[in-house]
Protein backbone atom coordinates (compact mmCIF):
# COMPACT_ATOMS: atom_id res chain seq x y z
CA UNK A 1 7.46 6.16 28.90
CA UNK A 2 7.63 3.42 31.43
CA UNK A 3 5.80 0.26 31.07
CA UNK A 4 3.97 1.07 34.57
CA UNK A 5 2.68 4.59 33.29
CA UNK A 6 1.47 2.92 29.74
CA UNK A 7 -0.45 -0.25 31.78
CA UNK A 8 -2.41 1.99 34.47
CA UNK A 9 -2.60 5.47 32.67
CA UNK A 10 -2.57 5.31 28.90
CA UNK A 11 -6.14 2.93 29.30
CA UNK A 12 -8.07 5.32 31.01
CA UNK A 13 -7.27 7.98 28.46
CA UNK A 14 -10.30 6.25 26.39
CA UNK A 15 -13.40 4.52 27.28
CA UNK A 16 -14.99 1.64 25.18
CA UNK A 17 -18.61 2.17 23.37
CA UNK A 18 -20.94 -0.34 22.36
CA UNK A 19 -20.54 -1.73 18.99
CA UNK A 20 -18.04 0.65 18.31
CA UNK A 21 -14.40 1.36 17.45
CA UNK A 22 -12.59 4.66 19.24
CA UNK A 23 -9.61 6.33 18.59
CA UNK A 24 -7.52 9.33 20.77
CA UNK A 25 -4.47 10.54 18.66
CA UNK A 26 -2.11 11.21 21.22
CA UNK A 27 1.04 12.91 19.51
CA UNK A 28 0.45 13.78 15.81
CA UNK A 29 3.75 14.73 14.16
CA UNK A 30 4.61 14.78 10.31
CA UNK A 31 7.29 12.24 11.62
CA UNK A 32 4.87 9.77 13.11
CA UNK A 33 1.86 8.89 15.06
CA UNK A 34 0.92 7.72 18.56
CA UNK A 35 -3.17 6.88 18.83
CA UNK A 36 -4.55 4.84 21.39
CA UNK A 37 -7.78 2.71 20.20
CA UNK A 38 -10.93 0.85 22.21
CA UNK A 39 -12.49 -1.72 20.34
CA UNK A 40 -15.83 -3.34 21.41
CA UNK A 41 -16.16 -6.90 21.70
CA UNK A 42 -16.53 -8.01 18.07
CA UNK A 43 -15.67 -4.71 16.37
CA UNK A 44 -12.51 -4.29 13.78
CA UNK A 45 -10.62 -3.17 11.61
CA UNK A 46 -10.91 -4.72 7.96
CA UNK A 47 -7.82 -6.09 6.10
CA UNK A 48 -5.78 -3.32 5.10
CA UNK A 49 -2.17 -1.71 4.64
CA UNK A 50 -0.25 0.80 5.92
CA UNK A 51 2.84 2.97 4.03
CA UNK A 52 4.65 2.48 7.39
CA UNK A 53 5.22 -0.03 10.48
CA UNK A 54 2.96 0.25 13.19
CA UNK A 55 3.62 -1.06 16.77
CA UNK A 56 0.71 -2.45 18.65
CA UNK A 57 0.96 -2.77 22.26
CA UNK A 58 -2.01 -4.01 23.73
CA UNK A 59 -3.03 -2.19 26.65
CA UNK A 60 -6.20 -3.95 27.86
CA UNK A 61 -8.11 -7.56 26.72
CA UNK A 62 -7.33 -9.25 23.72
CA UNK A 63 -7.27 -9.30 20.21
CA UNK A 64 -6.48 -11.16 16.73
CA UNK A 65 -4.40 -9.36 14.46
CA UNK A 66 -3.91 -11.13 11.56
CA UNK A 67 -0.61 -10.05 9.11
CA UNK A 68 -0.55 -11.42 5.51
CA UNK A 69 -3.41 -13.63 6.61
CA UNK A 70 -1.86 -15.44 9.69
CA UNK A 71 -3.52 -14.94 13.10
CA UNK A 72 -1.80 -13.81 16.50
CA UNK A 73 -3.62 -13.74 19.47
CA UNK A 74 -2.61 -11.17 21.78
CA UNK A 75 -2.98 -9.95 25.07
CA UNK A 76 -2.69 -7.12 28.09
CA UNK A 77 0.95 -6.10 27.56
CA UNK A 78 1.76 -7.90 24.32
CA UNK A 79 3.43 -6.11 21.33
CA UNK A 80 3.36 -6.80 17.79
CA UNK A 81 4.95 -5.14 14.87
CA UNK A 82 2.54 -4.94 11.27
CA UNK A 83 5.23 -4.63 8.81
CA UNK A 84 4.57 -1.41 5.87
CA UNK A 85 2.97 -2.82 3.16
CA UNK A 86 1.49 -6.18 4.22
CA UNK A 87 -2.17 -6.83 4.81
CA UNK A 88 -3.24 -6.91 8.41
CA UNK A 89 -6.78 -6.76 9.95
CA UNK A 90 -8.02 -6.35 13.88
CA UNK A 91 -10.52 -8.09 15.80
CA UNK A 92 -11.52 -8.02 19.33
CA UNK A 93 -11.74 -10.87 20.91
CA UNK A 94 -13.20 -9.39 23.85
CA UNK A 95 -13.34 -5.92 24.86
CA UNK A 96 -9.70 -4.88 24.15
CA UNK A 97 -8.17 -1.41 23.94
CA UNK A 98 -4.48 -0.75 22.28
CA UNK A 99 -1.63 1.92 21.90
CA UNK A 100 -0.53 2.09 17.85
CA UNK A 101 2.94 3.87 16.89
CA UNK A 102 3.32 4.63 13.54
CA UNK A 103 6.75 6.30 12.83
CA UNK A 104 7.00 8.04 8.89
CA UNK A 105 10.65 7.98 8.73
């Protein structure tokens, strides 16, 4: 998928909602996952973990994602990688809207 297609398609596959947090699960394979997410200004996702690594690629506005409790503050066409097993927690800075990848094996 080229960077181009992912910038100006892959955002308007979802639309933000007040004081909310969407999701669209784009591929859904027993291998992996590919979901995109819209988060409202404010709105997250609590400290956590996950079994596997997740790519974040943010697609739209900005965000904190904090990983074992340090902060990163990224932006429209920034990636990240939250290692398996360490806490991480999302915030939206502003209005910010992002592409996860979780691959099982």
């Amino acid at each position: 998928m080229s960077n181009e297609l992912i910038q100006n398609y892959l955002p308007d596959m979802i639309n933000y909602q007040k004081d909310a947090v969407v999701s669209k699960t784009i591929i859904e394979k027993k291998t992996g996952t590919v979901t995109i997410f819209a988060f409202d200004k404010g709105q997250g996702l609590s400290e956590h973990t996950a079994p596997f690594d997740a790519l974040v690629q943010i697609l739209d506005g900005e965000a904190e994602i904090r990983i074992s409790g340090r902060p990163y503050f990224l932006k429209q066409g920034e990636i990240i990688i939250m290692p398996a097993h360490e806490p991480h927690a999302l915030k939206a800075v502003e209005n910010f809207k992002m592409l996860l990848t979780m691959i099982k094996s």
